[in-house]
C-alpha atoms as a PDB file:
ATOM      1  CA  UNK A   1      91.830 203.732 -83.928  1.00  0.00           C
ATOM      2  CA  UNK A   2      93.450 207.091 -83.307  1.00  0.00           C
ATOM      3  CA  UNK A   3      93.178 208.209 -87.024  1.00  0.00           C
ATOM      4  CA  UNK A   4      90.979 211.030 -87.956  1.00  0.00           C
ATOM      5  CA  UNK A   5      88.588 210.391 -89.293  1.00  0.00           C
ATOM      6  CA  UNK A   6      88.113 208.115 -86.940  1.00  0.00           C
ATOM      7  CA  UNK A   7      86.785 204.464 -87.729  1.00  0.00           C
ATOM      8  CA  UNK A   8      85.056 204.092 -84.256  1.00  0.00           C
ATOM      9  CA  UNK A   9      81.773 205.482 -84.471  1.00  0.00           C
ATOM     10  CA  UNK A  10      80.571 208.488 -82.164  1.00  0.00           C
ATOM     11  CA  UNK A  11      77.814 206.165 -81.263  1.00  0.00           C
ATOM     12  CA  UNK A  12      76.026 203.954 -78.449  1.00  0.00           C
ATOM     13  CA  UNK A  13      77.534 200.453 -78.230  1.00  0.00           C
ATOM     14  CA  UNK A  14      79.632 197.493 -77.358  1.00  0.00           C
ATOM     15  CA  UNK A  15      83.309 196.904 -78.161  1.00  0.00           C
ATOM     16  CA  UNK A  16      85.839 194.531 -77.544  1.00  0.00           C
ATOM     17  CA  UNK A  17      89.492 193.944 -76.936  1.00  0.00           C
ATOM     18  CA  UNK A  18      92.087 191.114 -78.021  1.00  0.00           C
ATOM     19  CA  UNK A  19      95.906 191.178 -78.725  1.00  0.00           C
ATOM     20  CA  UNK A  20      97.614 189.485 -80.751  1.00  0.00           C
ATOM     21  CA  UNK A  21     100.277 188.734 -77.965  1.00  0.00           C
ATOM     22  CA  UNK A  22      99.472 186.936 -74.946  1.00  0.00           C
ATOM     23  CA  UNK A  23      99.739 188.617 -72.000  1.00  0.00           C
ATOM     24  CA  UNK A  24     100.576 185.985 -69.395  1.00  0.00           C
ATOM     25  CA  UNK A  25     100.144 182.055 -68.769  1.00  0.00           C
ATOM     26  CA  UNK A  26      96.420 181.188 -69.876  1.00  0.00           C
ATOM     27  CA  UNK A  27      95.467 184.374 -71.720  1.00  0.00           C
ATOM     28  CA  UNK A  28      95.634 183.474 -75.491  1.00  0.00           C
ATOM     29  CA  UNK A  29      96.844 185.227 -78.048  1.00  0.00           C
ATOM     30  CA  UNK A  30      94.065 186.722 -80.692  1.00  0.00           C
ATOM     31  CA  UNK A  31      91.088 186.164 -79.044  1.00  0.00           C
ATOM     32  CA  UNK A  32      88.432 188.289 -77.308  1.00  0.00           C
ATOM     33  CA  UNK A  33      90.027 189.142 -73.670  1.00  0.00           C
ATOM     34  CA  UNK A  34      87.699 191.992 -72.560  1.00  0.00           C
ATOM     35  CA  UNK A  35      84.466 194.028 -73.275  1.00  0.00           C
ATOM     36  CA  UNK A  36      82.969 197.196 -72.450  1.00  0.00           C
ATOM     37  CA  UNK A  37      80.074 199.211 -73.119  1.00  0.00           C
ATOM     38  CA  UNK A  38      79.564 202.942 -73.801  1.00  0.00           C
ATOM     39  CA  UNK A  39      77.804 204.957 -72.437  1.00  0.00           C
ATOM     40  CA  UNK A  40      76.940 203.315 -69.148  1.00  0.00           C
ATOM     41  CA  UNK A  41      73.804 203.480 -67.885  1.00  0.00           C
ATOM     42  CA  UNK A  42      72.904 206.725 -65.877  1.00  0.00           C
ATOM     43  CA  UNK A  43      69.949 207.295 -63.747  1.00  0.00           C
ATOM     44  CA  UNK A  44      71.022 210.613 -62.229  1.00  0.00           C
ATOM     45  CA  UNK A  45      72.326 212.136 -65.907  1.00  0.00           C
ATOM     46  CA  UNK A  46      72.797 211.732 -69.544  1.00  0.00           C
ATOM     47  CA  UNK A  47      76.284 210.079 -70.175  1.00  0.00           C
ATOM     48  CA  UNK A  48      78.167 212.008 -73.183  1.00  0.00           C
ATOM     49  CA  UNK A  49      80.630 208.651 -73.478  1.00  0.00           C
ATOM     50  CA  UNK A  50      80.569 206.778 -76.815  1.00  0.00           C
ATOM     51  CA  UNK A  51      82.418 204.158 -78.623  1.00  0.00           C
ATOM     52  CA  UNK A  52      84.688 206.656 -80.071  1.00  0.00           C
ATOM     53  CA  UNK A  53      85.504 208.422 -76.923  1.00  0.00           C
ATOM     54  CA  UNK A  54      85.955 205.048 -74.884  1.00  0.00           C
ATOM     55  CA  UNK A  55      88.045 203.036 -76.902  1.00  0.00           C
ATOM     56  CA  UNK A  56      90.374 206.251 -77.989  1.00  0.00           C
ATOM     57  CA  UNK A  57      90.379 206.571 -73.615  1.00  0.00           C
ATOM     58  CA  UNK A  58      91.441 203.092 -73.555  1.00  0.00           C
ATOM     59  CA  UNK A  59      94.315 203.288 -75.872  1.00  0.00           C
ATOM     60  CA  UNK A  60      95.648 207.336 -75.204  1.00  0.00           C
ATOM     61  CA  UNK A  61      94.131 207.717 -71.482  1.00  0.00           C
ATOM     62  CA  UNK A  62      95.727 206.257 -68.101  1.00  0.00           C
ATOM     63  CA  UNK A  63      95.663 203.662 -65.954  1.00  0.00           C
ATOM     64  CA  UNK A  64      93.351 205.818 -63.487  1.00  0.00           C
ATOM     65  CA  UNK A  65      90.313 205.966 -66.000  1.00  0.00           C
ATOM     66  CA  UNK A  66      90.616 202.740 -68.034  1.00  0.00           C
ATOM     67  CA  UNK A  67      90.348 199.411 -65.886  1.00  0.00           C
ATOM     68  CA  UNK A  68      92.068 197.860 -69.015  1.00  0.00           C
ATOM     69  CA  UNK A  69      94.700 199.719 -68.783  1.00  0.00           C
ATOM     70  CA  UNK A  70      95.424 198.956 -65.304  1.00  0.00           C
ATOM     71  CA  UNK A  71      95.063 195.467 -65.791  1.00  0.00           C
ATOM     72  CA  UNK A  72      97.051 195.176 -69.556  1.00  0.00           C
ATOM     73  CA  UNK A  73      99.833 197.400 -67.312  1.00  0.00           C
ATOM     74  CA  UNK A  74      99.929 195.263 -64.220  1.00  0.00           C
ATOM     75  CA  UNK A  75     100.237 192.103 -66.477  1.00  0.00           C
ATOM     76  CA  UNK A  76     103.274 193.829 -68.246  1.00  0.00           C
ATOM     77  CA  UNK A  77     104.905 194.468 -65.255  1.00  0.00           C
ATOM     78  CA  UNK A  78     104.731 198.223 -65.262  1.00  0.00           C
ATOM     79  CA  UNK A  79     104.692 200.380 -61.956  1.00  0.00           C
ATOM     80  CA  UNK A  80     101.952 201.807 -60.975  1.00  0.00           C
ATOM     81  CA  UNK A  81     102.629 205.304 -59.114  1.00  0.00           C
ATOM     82  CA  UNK A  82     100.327 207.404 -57.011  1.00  0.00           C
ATOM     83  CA  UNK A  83     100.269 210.875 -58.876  1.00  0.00           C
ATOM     84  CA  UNK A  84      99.096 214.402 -58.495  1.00  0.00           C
ATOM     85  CA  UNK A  85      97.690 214.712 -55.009  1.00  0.00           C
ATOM     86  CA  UNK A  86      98.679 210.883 -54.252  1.00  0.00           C
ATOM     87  CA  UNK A  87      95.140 209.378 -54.430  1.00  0.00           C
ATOM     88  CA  UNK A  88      95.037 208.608 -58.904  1.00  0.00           C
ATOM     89  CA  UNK A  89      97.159 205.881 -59.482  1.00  0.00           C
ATOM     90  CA  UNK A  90      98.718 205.502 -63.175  1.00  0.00           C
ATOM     91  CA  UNK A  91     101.532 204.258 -64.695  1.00  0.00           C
ATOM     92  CA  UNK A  92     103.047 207.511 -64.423  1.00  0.00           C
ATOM     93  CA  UNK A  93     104.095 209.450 -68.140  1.00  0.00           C
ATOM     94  CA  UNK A  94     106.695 206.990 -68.862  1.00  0.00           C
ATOM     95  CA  UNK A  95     104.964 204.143 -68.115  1.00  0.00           C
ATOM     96  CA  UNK A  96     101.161 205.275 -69.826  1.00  0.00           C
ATOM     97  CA  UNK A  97     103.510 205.985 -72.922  1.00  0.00           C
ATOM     98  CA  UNK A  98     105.449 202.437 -72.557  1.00  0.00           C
ATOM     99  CA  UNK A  99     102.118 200.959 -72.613  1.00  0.00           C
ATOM    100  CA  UNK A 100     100.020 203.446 -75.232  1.00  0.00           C
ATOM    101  CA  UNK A 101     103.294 201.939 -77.546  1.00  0.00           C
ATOM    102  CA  UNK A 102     102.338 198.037 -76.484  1.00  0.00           C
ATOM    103  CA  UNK A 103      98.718 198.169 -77.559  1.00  0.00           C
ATOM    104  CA  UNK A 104      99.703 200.593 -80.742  1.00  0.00           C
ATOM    105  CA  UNK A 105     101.655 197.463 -81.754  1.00  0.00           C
ATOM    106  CA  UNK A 106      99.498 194.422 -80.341  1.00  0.00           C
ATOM    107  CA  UNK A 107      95.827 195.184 -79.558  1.00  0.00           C
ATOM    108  CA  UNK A 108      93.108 195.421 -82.110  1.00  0.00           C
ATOM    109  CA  UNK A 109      89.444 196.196 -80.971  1.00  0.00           C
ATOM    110  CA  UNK A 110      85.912 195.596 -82.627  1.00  0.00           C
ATOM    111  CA  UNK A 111      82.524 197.239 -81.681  1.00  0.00           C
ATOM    112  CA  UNK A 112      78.724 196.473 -82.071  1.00  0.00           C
ATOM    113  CA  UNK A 113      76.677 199.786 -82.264  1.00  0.00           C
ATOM    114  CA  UNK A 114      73.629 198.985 -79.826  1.00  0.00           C
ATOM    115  CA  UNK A 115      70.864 201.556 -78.404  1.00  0.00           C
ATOM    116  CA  UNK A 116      71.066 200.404 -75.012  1.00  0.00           C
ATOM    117  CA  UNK A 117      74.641 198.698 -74.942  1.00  0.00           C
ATOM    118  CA  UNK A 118      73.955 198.193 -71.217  1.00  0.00           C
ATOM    119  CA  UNK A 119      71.369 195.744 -71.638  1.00  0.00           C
ATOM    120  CA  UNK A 120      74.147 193.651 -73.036  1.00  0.00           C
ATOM    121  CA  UNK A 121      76.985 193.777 -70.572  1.00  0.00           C
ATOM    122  CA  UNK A 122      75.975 191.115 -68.116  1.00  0.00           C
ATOM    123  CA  UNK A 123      74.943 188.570 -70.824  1.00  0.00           C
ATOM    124  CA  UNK A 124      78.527 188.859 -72.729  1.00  0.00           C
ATOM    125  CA  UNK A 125      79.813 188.968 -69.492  1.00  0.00           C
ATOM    126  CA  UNK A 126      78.024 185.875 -68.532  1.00  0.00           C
ATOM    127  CA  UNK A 127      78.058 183.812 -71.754  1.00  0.00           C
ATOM    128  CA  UNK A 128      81.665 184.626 -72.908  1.00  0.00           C
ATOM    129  CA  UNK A 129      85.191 183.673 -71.009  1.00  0.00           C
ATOM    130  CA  UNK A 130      86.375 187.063 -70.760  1.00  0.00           C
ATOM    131  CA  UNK A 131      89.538 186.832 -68.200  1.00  0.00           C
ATOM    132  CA  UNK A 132      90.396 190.944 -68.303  1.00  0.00           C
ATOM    133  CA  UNK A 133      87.033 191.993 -67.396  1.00  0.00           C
ATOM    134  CA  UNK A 134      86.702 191.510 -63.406  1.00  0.00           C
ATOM    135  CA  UNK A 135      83.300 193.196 -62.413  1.00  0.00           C
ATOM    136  CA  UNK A 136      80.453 190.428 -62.467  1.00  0.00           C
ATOM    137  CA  UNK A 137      82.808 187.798 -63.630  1.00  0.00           C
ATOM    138  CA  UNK A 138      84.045 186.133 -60.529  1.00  0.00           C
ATOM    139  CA  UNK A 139      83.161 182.877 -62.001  1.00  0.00           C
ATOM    140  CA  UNK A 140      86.135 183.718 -64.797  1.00  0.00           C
ATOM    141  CA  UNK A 141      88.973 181.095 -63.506  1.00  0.00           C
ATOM    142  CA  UNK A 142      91.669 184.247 -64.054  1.00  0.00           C
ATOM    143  CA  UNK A 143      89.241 186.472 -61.813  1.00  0.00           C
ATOM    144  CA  UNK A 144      91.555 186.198 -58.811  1.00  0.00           C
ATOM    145  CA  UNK A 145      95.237 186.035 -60.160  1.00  0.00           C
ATOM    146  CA  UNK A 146      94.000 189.523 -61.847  1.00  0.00           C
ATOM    147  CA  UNK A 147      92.557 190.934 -58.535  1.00  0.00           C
ATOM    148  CA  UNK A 148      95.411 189.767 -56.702  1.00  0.00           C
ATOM    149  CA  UNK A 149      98.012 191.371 -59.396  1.00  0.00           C
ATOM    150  CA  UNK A 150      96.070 194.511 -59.548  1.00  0.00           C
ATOM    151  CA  UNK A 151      95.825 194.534 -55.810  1.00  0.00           C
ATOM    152  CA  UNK A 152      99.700 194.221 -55.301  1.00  0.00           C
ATOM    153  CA  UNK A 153     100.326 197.112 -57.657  1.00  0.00           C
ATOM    154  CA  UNK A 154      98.784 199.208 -56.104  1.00  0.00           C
ATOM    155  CA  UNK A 155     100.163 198.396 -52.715  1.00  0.00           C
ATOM    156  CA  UNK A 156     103.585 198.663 -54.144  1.00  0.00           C
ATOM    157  CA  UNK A 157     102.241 202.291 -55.301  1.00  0.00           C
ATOM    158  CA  UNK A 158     101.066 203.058 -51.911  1.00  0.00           C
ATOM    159  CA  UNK A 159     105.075 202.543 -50.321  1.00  0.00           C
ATOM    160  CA  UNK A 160     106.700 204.744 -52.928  1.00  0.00           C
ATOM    161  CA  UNK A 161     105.910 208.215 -53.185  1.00  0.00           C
ATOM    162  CA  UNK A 162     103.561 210.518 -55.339  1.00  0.00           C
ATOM    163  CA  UNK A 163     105.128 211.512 -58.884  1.00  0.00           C
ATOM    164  CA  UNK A 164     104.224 214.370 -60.572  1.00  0.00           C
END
């Protein structure tokens, strides 16, 4: 995903996340854990986010920016950290690199170019068991063991103090 030229197009769309490793009890191996769209929808301004930018965020960004990543690093057991002026929290360089490294080796991501991806979001959402995605899928039976982890983390984070 992060070879140039890239195969993710600089376009509108849908994409979606599975490893080929599961992650913990109940999330299987190799099939479709999570989806996003890009751009989201924006009343107030035109978003400049596309596939390409999103899923290359998801695998080279932080835990701060990428909901995935906070959840694919809170189900590894990394530790989150409050950084800069204490109120980001990431996985800290080491950590963000430990995990870049993990879905390098494990994750593999596909993507539907679409107009409006937006319009989509809710259905998949909806339709699909998708256990990493956690806004409008509190029906998803892993919906609450993910809160609760993410939760945890970050109250663990909010004991130690800030790292650069």
């Amino acid at each position: 995903m992060l070879t140039r030229p890239s195969p993710v197009p600089a376009a509108a769309g849908v994409y979606g996340w599975h490893f080929d490793r599961a992650l913990s009890e109940g999330l299987v191996a190799g099939r479709l854990l999570y989806v996003g769209i890009a751009p989201r929808h924006m009343s107030t301004r035109p978003s400049t986010q596309n596939l390409r930018k999103r899923v290359r965020y998801h695998f080279r960004g932080n835990a701060a920016g990428s909901t995935l990543r906070l959840s694919l690093g809170c189900l590894l057991g990394l530790e989150l950290r409050r950084v800069g002026s204490g109120g980001r929290m990431t996985f800290g360089r080491a950590g963000e690199a430990v995990l870049t490294e993990w879905m390098a080796e494990h994750a593999r991501v596909c993507w539907l170019e679409r107009e409006e991806p937006w319009t989509m979001e809710s259905d998949l959402i909806a339709r699909l068991d998708l256990p990493l995605n956690l806004d409008q899928n509190r029906h998803n039976g892993f919906h609450a063991t993910l809160t609760k982890l993410r939760a945890d983390a970050r109250e663990r984070a909010r004991e130690l103090p800030i790292t650069a």
